[in-house]
C-alpha atoms as a PDB file:
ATOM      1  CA  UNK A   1      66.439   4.155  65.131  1.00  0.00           C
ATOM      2  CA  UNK A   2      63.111   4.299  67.190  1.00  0.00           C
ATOM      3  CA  UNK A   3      63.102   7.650  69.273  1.00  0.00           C
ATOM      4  CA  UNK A   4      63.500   6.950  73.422  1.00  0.00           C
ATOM      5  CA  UNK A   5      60.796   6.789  74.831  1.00  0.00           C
ATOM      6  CA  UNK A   6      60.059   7.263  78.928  1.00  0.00           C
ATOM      7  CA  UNK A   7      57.628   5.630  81.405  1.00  0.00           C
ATOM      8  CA  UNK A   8      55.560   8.407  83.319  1.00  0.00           C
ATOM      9  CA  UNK A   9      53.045   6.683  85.579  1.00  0.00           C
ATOM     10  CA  UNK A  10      53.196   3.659  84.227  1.00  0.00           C
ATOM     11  CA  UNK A  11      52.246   4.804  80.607  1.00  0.00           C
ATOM     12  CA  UNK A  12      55.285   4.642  77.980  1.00  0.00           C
ATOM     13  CA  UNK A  13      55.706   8.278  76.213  1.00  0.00           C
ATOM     14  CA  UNK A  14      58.284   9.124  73.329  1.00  0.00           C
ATOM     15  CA  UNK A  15      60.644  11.740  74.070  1.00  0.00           C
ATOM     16  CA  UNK A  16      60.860  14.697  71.959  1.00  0.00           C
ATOM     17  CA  UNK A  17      63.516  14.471  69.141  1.00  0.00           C
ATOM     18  CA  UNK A  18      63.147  18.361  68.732  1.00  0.00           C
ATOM     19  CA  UNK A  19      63.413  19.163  72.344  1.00  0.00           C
ATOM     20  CA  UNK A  20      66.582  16.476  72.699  1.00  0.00           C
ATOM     21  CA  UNK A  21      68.158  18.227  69.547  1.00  0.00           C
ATOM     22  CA  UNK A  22      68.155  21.704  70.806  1.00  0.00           C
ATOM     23  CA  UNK A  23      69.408  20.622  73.762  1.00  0.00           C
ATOM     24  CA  UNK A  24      73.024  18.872  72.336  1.00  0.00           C
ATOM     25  CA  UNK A  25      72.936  22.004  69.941  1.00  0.00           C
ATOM     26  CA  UNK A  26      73.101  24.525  73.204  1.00  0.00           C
ATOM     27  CA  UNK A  27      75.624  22.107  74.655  1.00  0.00           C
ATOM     28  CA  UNK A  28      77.843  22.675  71.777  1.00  0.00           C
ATOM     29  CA  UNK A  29      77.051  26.097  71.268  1.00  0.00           C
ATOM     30  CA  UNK A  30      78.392  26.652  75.396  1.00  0.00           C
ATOM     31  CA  UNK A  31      81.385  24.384  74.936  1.00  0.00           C
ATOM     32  CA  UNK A  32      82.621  26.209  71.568  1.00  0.00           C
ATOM     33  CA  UNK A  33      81.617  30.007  73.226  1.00  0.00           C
ATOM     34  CA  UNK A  34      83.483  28.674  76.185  1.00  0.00           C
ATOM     35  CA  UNK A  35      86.459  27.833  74.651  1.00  0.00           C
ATOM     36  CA  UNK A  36      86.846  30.674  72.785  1.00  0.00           C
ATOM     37  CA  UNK A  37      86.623  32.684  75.633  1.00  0.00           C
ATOM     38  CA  UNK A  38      89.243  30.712  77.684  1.00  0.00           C
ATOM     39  CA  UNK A  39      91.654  31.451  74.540  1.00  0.00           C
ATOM     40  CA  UNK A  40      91.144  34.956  74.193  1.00  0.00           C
ATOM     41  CA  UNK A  41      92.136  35.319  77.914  1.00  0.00           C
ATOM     42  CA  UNK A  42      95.270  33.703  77.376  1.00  0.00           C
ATOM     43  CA  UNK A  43      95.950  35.365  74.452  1.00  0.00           C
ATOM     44  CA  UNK A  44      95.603  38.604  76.279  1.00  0.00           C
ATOM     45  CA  UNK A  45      97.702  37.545  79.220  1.00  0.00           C
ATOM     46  CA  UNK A  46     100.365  36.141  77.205  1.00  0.00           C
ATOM     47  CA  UNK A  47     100.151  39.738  74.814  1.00  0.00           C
ATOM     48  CA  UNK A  48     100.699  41.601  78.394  1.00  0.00           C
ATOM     49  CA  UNK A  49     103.511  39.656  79.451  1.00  0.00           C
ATOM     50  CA  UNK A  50     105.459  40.558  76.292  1.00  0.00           C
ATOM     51  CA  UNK A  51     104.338  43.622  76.162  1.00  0.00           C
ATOM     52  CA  UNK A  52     105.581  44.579  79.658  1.00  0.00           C
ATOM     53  CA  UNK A  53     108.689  42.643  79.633  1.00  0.00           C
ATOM     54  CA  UNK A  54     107.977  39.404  81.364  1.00  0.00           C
ATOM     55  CA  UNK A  55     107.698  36.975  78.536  1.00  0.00           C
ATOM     56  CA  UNK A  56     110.364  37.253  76.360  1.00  0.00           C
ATOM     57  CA  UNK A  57     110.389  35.847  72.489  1.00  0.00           C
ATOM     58  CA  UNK A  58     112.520  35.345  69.665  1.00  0.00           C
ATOM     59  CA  UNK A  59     111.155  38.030  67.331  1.00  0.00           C
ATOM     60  CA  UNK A  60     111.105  41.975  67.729  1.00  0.00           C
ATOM     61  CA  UNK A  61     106.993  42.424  68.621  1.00  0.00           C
ATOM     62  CA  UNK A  62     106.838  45.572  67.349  1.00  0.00           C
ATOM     63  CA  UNK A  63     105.209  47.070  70.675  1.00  0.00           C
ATOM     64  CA  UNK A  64     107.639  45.825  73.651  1.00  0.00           C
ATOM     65  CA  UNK A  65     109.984  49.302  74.383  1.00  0.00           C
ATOM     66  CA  UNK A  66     109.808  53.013  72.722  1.00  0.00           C
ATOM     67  CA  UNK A  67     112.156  54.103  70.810  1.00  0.00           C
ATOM     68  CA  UNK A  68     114.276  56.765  72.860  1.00  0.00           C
ATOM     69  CA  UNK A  69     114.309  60.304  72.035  1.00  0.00           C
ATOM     70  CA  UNK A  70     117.040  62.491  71.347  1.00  0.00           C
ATOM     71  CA  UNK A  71     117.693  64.980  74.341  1.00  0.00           C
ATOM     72  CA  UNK A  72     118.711  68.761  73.860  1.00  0.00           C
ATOM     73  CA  UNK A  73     121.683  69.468  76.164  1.00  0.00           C
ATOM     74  CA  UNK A  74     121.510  72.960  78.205  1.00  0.00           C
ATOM     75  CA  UNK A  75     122.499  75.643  76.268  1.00  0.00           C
ATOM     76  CA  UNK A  76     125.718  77.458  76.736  1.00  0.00           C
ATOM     77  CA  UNK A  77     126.296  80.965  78.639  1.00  0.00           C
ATOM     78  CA  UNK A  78     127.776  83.886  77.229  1.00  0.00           C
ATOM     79  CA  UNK A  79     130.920  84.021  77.707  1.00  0.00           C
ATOM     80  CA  UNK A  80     130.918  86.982  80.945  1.00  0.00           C
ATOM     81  CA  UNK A  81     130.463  90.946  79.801  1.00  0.00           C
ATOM     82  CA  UNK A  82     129.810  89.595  75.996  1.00  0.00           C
ATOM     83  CA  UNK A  83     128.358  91.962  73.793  1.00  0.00           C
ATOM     84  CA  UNK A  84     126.272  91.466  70.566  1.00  0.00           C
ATOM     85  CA  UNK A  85     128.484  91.591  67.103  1.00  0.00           C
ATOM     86  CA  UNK A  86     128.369  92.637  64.046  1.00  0.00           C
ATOM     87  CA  UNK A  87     126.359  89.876  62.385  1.00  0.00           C
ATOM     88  CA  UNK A  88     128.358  91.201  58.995  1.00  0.00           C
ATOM     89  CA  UNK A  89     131.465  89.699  60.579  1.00  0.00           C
ATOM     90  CA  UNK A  90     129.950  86.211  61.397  1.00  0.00           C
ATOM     91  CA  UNK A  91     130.618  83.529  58.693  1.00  0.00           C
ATOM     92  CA  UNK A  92     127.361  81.558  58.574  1.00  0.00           C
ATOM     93  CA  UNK A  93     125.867  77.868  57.315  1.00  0.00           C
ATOM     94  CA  UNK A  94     123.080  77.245  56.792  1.00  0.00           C
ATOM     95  CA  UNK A  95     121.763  73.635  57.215  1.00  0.00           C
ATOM     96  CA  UNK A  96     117.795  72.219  56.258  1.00  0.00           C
ATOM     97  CA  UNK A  97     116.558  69.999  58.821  1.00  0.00           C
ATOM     98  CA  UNK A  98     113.070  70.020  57.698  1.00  0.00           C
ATOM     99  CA  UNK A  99     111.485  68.130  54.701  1.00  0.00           C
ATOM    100  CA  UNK A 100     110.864  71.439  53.334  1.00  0.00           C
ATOM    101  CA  UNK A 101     112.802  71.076  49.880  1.00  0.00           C
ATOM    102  CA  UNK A 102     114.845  74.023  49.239  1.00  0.00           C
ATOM    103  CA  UNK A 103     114.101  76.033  52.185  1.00  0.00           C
ATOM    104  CA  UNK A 104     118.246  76.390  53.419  1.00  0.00           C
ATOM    105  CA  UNK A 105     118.855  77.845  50.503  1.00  0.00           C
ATOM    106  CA  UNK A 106     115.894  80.169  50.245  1.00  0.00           C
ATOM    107  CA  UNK A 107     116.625  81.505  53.697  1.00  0.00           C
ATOM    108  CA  UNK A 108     120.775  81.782  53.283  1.00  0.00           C
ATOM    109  CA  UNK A 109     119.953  83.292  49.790  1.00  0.00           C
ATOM    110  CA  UNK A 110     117.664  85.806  51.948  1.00  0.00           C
ATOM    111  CA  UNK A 111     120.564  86.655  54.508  1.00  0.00           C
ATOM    112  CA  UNK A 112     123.508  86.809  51.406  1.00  0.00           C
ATOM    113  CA  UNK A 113     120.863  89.841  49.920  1.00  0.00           C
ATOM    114  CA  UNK A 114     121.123  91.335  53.632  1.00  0.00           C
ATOM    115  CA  UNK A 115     125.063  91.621  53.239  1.00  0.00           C
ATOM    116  CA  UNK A 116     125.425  88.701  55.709  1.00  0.00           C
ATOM    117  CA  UNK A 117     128.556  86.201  55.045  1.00  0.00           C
ATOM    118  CA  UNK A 118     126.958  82.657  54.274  1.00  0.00           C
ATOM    119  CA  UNK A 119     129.391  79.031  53.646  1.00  0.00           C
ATOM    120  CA  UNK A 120     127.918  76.159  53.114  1.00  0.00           C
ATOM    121  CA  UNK A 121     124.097  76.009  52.387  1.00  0.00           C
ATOM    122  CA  UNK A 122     122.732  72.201  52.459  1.00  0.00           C
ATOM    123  CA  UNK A 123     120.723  69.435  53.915  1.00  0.00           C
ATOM    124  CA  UNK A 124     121.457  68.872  58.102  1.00  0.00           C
ATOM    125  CA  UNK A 125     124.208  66.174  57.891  1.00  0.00           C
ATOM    126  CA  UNK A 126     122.438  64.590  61.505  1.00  0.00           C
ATOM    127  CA  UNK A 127     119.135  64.379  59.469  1.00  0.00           C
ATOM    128  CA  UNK A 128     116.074  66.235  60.663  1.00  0.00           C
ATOM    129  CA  UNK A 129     115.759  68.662  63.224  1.00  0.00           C
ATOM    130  CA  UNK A 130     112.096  68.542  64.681  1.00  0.00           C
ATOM    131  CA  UNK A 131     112.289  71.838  66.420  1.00  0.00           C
ATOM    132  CA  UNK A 132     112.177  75.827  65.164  1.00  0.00           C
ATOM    133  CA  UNK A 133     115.656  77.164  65.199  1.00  0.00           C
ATOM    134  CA  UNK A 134     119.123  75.746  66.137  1.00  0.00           C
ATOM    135  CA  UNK A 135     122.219  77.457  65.779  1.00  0.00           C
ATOM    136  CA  UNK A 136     125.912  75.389  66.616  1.00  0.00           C
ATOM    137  CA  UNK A 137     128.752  76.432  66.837  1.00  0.00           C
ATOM    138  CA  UNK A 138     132.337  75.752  68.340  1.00  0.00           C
ATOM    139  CA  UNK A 139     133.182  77.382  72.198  1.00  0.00           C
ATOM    140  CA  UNK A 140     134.804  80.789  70.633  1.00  0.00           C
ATOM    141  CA  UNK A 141     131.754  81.514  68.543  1.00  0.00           C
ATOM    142  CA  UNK A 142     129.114  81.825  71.450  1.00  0.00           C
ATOM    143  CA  UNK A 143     128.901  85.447  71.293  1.00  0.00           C
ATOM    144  CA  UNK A 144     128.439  85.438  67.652  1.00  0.00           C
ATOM    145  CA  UNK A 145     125.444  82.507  67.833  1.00  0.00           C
ATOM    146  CA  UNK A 146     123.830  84.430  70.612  1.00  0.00           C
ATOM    147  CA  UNK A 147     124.402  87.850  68.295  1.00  0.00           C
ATOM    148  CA  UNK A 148     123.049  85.884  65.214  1.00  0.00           C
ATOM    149  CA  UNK A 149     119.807  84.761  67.270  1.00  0.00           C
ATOM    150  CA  UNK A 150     118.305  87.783  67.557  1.00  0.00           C
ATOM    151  CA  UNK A 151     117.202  87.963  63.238  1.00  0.00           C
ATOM    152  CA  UNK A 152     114.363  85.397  64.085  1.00  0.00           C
ATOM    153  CA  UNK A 153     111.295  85.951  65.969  1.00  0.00           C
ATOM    154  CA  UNK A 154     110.901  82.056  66.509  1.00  0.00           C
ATOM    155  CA  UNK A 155     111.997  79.363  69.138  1.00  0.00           C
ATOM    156  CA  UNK A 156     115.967  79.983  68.748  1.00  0.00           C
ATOM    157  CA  UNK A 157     118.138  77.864  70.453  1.00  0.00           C
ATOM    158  CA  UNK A 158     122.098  77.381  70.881  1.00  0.00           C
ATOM    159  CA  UNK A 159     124.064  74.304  71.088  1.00  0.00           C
ATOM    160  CA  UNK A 160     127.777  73.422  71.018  1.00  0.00           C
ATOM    161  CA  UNK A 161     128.805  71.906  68.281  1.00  0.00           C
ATOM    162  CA  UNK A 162     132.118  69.330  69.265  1.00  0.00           C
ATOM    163  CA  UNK A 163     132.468  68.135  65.844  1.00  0.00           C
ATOM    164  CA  UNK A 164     134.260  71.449  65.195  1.00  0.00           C
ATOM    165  CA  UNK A 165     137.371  73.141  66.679  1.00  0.00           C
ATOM    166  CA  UNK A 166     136.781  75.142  69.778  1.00  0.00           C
ATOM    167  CA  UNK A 167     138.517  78.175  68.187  1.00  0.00           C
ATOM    168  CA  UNK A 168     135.868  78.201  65.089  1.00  0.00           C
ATOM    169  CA  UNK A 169     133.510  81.332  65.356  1.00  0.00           C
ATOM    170  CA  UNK A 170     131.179  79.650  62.560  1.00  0.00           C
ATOM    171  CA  UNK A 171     127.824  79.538  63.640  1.00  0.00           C
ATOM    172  CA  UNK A 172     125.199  76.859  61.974  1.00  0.00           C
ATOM    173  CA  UNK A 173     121.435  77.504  61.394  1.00  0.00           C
ATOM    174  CA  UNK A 174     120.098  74.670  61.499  1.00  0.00           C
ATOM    175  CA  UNK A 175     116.240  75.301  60.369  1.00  0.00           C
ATOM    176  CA  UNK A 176     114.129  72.613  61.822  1.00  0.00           C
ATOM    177  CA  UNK A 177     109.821  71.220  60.967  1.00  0.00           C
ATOM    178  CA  UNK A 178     108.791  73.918  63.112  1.00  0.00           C
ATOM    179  CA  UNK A 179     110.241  76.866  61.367  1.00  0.00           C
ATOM    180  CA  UNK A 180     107.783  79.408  59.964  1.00  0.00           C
ATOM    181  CA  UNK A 181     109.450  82.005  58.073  1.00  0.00           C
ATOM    182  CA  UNK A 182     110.377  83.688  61.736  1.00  0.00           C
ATOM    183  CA  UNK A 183     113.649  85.611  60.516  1.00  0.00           C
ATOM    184  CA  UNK A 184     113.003  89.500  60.549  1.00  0.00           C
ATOM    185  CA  UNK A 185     112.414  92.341  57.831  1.00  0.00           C
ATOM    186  CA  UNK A 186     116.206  93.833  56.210  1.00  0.00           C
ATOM    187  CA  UNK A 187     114.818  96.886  57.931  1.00  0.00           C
ATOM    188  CA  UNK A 188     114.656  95.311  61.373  1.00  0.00           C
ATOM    189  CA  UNK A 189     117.884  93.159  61.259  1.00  0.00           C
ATOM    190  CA  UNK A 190     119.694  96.507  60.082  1.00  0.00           C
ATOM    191  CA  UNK A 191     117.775  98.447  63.749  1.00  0.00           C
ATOM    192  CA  UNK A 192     120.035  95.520  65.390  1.00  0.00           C
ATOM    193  CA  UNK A 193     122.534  97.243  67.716  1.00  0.00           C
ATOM    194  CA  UNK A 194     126.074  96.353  68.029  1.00  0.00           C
ATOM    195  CA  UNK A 195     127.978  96.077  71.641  1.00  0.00           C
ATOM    196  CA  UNK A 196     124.319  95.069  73.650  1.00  0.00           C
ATOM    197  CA  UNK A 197     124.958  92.954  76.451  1.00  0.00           C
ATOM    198  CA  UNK A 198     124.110  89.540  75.973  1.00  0.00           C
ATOM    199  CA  UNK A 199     121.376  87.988  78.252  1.00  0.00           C
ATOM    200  CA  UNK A 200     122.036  84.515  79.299  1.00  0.00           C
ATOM    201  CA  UNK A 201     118.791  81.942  78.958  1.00  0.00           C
ATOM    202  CA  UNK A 202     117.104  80.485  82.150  1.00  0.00           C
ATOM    203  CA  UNK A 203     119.158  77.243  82.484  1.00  0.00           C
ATOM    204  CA  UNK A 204     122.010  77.748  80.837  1.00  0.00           C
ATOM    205  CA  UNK A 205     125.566  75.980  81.360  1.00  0.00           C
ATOM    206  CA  UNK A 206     129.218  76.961  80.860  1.00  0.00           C
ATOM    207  CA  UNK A 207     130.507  75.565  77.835  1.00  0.00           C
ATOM    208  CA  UNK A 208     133.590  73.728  78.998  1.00  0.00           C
ATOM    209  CA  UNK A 209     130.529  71.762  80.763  1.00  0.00           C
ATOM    210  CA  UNK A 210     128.120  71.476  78.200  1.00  0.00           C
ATOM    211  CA  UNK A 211     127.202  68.391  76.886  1.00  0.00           C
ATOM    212  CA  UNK A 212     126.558  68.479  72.938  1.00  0.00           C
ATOM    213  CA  UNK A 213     123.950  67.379  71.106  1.00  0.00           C
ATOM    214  CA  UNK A 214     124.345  68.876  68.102  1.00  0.00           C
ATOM    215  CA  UNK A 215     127.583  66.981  67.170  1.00  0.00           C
END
């Protein structure tokens, strides 16, 4: 096919079949960028509107809503004008909520050399525990969790635990990810005084009100 050819001033030329190719390829090369571009912005808006709610679909995303945590209720109050105990009258469990293999039993193994009283030793039957310290127990053991608290050094805190009787004075140790070999020297739990008033943490609820979170 004969190139095109133009009349400029009354003398026939022949149009440029390089210049007339560059110019379709730029036309495609705009209509293919521009598409491309027009899908990737409704791609985004479509992502968005699933992602915040609008747009539902038949298939879990992966991204839409968070997966709620788990909430630690207050903890409990002394009961009023409750002293410390003598942590050799406390039966005690002690639970592993770490991934830490072994470390409930290295730690109740620790407190049976002490002369403490220790029950079950085992894995935490809720799973893991992703705090320092927790220790559960029933509504008549309060005084002997808060008692039993003072052998770590760590974050220590006390929960109800419902799944028991109220009457049970068992207290749980529950050691958690964050627990760093916090309990004290034989020598220091030993200095521990018996009959000390027993402070009652900022925030704390009465345990017929206390929610639990440990059960």
């Amino acid at each position: 096919m004969a190139p095109a050819s133009t009349n400029l001033g009354g003398v026939s030329t022949l149009a440029d079949p390089r210049a007339e190719y560059r110019r379709r390829l730029r036309r495609r090369q705009t209509i293919v960028i521009g598409s491309l571009l027009s899908g990737m912005a409704v791609l985004t808006v479509v992502c968005f509107m699933i992602w915040s709610g609008v747009l539902t679909v038949p298939w879990d995303p992966g991204f839409s809503v968070a997966a709620p945590k788990e909430t630690t209720a207050p903890q409990p109050c002394p009961p009023e004008d409750s002293v410390s105990v003598d942590l050799n009258t406390i039966p005690i469990n002690v639970y592993n909520g770490s991934s830490t293999v072994g470390l409930a039993t290295s730690v109740a193994e620790t407190l049976r050399e002490m002369g403490l009283t220790i029950g079950n030793t085992a894995d935490w039957p809720k799973g893991a525990y992703d705090g320092d310290i927790m220790i559960t127990t029933g509504t008549a053991g309060i005084a002997n969790a808060y008692s039993l608290a003072r052998i770590f050094s760590g974050d220590v805190i006390v929960q109800i635990d419902e799944t028991v009787e109220p009457d049970d004075t068992t207290v749980s140790i529950v050691l958690g990810a964050l627990y760093s070999s916090s309990l004290l020297s034989e020598d220091e739990i030993g200095a521990l005084a018996i009959g000390e008033p027993l402070v009652s943490p900022v925030g704390c609820a009465t345990a017929s009100s206390t929610p639990s979170s440990a059960g």
